[in-house]
N, C-alpha and C. Protein backbone atom coordinates (compact mmCIF):
# COMPACT_ATOMS: atom_id res chain seq x y z
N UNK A 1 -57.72 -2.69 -53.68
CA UNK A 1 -57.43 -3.81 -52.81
C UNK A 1 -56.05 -4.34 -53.16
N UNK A 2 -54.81 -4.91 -52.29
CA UNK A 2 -54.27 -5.25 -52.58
C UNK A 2 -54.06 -6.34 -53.28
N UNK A 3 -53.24 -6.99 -53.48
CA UNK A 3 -52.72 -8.10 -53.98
C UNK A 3 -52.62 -9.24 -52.94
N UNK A 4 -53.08 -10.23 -53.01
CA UNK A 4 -52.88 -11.35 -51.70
C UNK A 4 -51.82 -12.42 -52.79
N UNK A 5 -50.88 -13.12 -51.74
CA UNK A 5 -50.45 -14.02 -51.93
C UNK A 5 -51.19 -15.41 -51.10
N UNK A 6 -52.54 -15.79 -51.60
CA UNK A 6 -53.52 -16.32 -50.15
C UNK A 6 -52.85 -17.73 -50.58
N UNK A 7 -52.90 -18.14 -49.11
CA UNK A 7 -52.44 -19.64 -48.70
C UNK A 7 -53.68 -20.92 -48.15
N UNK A 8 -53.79 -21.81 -48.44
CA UNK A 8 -54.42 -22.53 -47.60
C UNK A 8 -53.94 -23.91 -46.88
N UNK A 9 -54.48 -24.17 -45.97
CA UNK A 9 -53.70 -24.86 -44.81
C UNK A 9 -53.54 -26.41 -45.60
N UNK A 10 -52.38 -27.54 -45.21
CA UNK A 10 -52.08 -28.22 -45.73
C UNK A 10 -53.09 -29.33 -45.52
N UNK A 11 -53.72 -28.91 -44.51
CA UNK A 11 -54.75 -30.58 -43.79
C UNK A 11 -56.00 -30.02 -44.63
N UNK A 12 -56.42 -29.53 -45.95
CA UNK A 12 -57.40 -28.92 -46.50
C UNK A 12 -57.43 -29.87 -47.92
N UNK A 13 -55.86 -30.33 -48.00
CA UNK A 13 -55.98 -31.78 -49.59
C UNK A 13 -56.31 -30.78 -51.09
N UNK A 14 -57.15 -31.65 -51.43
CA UNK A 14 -58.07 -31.17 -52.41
C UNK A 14 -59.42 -30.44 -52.05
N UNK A 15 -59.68 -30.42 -51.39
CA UNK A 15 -60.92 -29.83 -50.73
C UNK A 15 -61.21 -28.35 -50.86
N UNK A 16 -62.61 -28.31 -51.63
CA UNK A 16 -62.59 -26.80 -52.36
C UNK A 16 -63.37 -25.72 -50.34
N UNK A 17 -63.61 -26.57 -50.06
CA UNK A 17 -64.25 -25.49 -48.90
C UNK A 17 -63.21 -25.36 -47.85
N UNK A 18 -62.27 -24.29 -47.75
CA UNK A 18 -61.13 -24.19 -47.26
C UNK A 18 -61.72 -22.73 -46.62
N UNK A 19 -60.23 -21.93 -45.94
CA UNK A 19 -60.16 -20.78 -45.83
C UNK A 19 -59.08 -20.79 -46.08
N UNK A 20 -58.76 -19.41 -47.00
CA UNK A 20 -57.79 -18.95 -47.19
C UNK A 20 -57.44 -17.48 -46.52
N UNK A 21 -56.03 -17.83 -45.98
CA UNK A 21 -55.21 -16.32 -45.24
C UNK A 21 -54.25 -16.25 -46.70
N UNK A 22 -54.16 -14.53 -46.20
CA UNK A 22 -53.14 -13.97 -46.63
C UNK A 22 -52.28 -12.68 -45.71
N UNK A 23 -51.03 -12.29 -45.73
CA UNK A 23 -50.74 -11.43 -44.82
C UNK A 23 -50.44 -10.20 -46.04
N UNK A 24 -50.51 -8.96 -46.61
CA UNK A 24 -49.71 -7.82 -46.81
C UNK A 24 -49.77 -6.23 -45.57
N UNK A 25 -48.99 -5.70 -45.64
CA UNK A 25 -48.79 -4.59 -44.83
C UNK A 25 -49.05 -4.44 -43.77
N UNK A 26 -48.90 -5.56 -42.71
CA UNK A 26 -49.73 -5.27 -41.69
C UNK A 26 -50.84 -6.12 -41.33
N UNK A 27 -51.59 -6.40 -42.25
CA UNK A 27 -53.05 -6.84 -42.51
C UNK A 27 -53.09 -8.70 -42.69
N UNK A 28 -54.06 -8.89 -41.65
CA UNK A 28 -54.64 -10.54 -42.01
C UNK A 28 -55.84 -10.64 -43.25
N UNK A 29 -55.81 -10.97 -44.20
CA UNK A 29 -56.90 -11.27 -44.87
C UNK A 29 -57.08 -12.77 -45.28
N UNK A 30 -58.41 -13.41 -44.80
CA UNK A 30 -59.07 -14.44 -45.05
C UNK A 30 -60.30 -14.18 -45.84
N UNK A 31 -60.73 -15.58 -46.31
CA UNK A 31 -61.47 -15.91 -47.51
C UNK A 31 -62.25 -17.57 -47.16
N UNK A 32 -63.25 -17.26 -47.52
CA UNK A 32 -64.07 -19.06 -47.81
C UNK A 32 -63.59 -19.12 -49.46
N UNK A 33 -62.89 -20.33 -49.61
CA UNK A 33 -62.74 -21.02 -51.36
C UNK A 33 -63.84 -20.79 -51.46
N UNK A 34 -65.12 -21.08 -51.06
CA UNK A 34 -66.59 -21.27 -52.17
C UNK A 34 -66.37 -19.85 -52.55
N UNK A 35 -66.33 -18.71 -51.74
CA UNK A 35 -66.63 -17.52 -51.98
C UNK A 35 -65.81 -16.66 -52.32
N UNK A 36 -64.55 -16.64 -53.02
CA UNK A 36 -63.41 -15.62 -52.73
C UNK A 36 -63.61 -14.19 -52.93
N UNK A 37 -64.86 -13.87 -53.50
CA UNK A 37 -64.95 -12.28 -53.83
C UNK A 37 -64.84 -11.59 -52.32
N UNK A 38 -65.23 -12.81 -51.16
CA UNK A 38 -65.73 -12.01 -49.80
C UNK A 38 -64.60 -12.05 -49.20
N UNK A 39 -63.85 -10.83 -48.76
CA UNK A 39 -62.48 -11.11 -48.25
C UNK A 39 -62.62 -9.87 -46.82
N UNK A 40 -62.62 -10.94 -45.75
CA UNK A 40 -62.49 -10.01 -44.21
C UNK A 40 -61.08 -9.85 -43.88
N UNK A 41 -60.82 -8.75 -43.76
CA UNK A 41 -59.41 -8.24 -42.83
C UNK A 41 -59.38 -7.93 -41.50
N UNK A 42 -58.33 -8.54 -41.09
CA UNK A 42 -58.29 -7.53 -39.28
C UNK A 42 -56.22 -7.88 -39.51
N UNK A 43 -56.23 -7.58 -38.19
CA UNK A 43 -54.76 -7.19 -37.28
C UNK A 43 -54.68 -8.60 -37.35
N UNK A 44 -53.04 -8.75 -37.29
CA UNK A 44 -52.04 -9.80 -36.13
C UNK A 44 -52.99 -10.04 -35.01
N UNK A 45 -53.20 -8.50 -34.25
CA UNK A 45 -53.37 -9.10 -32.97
C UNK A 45 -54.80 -9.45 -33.02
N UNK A 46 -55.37 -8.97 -33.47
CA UNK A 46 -57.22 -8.88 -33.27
C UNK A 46 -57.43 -10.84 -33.53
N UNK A 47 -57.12 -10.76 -34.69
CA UNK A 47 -56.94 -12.47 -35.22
C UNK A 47 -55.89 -13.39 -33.66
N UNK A 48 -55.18 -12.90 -33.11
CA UNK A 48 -54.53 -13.83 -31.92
C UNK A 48 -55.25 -14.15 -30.98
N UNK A 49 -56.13 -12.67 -30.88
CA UNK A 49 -56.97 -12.78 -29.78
C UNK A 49 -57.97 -13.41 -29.96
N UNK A 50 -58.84 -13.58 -31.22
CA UNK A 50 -60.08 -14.55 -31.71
C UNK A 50 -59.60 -15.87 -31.53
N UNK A 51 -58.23 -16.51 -31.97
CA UNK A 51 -57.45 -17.95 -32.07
C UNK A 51 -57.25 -18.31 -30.66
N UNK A 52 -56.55 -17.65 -30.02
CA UNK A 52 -56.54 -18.00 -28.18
C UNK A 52 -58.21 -17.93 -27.38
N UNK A 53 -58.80 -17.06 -27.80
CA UNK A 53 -60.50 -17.36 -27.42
C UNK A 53 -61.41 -18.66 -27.56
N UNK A 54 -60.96 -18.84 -28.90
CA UNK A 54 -61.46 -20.09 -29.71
C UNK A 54 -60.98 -21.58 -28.93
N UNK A 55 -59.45 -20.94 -28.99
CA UNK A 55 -58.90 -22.42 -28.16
C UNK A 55 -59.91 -22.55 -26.72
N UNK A 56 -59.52 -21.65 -25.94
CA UNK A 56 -59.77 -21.59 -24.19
C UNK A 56 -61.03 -21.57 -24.44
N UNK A 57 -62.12 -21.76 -25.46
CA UNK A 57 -63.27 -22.35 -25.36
C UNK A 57 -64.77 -21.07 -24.68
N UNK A 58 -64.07 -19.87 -25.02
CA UNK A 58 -64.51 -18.89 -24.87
C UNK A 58 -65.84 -18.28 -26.21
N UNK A 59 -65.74 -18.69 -26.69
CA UNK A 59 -67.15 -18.82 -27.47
C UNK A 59 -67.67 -20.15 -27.48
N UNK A 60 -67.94 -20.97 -26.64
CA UNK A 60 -68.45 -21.98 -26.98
C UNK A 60 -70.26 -21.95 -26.61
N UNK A 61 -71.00 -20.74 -25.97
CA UNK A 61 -71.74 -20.85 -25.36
C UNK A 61 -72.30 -19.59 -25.79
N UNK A 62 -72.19 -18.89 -27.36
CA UNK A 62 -72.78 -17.92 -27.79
C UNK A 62 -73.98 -18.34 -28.64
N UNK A 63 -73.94 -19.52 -28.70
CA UNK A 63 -75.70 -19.95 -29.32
C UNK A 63 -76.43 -20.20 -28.16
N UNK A 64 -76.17 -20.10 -26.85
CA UNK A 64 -77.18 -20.90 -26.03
C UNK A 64 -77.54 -19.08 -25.66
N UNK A 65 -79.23 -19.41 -25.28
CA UNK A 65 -80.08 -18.22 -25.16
C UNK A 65 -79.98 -17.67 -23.92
């Protein structure tokens, strides 16, 4: 696994339940602080396309049956 230089966002304070990104080669990798052993990767784009979904409110209606 590589090496992350992981960041977490500034509106997070002291607050241990964060997510942390990191970018090397290409690659997005995020993290929950509680959990850091668990580290998911995807793309630039794969991650743009989840962030613009999220906004335009495009999963908002995947818990309803």
């Amino acid at each position: 696994m590589p090496t992350y230089q992981w960041r977490k966002s500034s509106y997070s304070a002291d607050a241990s339940n964060c997510v942390n990104v990191a970018a090397a080669n290409g690659v997005i990798a995020m993290r929950e602080s509680d959990d850091p052993d668990v580290v998911l990767t995807t793309t630039p784009a794969a991650l743009r396309f989840l962030i613009r979904g999220a906004k335009a409110g495009d999963f908002d209606r995947l818990q309803e049956g």
